[in-house]
Protein backbone atom coordinates (compact mmCIF):
# COMPACT_ATOMS: atom_id res chain seq x y z
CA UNK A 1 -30.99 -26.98 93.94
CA UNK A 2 -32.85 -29.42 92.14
CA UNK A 3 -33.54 -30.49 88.79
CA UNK A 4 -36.66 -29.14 88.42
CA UNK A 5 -39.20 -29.03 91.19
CA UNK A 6 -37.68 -27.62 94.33
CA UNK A 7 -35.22 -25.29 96.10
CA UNK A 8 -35.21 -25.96 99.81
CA UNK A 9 -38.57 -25.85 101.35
CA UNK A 10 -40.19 -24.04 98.52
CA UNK A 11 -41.94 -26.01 95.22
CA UNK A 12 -43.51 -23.60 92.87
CA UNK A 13 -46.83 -24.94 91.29
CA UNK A 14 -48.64 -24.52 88.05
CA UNK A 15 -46.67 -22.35 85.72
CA UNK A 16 -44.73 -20.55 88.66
CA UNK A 17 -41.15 -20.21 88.27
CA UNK A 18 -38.29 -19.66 91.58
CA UNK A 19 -35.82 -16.90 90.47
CA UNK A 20 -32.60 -15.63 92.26
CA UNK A 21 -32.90 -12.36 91.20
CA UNK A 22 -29.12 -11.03 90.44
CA UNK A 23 -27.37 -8.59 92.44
CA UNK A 24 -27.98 -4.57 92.15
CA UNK A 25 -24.76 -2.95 91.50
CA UNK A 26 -23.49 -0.85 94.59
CA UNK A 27 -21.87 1.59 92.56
CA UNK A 28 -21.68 3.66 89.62
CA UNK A 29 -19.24 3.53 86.31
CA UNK A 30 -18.23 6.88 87.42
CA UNK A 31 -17.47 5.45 91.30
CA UNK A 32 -20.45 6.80 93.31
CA UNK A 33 -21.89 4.36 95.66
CA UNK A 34 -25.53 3.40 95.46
CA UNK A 35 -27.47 3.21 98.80
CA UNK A 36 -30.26 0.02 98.93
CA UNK A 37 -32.86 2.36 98.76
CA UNK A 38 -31.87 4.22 95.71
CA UNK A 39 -30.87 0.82 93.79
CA UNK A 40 -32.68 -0.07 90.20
CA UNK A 41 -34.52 -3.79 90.77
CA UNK A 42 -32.73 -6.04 88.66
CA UNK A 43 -35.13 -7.85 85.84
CA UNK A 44 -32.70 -10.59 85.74
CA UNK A 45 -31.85 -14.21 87.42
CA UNK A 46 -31.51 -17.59 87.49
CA UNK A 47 -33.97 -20.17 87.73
CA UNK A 48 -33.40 -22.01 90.83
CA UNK A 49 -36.83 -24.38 90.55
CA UNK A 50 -40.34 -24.48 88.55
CA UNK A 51 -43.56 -25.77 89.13
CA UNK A 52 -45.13 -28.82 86.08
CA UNK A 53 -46.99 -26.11 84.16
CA UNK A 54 -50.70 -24.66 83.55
CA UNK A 55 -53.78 -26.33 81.97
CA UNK A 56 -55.06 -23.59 79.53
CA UNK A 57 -59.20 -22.71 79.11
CA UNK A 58 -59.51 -25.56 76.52
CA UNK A 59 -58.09 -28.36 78.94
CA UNK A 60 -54.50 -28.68 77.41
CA UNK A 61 -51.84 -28.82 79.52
CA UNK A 62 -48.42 -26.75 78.94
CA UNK A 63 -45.23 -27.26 80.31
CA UNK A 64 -43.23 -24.68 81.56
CA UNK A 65 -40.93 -23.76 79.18
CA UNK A 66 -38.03 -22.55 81.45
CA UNK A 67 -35.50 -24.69 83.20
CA UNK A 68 -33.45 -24.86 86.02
CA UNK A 69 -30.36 -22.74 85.71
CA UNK A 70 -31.85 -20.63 83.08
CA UNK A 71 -31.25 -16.63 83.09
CA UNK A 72 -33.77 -14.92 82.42
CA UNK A 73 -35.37 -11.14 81.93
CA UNK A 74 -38.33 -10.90 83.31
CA UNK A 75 -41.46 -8.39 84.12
CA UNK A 76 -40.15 -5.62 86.84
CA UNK A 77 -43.12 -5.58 88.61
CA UNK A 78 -44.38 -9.52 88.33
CA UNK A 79 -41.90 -10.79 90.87
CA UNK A 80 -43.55 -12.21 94.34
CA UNK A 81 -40.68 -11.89 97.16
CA UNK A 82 -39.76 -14.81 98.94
CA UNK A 83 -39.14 -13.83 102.36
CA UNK A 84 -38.26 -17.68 103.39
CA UNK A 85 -35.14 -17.38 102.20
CA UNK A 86 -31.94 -14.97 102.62
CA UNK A 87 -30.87 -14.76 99.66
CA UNK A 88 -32.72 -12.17 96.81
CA UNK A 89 -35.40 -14.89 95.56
CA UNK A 90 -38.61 -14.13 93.91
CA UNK A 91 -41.61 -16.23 92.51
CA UNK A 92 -42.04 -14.84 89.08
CA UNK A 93 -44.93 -16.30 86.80
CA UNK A 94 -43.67 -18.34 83.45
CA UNK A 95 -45.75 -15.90 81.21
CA UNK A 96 -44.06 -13.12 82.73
CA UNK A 97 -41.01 -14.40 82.30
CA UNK A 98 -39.59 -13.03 78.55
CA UNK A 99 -36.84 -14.22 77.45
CA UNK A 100 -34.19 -16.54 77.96
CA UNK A 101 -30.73 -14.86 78.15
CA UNK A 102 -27.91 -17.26 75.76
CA UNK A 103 -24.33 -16.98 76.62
CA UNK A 104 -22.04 -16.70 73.90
């Protein structure tokens, strides 16, 4: 991991953002196990890389606002799968991206 514009082979561009998406539990409170095909997508993960940012309509740049090794909650449906990679990593949009989760 880098500090901002990589993760292996893949570098994000314009306001693109590389998220490991965290793990689906396999199994219920209650102790029933979940099958992959039944699991709920996670909307959470860490940034692992993001691209310099997006020049709006009026010709001002913005930075991403995210960082590297940021978790975040982001859109369920807005994440691009990453299939060059084995672990669960998806190439979410900054704007789609909502919040920034704090610990403590």
């Amino acid at each position: 991991m880098s500090d901002k514009g990589t993760f292996g082979h893949i570098r994000p561009v314009r306001d693109y953002c590389l998220v490991q998406q965290d793990r689906a539990d396999a199994m219920t409170k209650g102790g029933i196990i979940i099958p992959d095909n039944a699991k709920e997508r996670p909307v959470i993960g860490t940034v692992l890389a993001v691209g310099p940012g997006r020049v709006l309509e009026t010709g001002v740049f913005v930075e991403t606002e995210v960082k590297v090794g940021d978790r975040v909650l982001y859109g369920k449906y807005a994440a691009i799968e990453v299939s060059a990679t084995e672990k669960d990593v998806f190439l979410v949009k900054a704007t789609d991206i909502h919040a920034v989760l704090e610990e403590g």
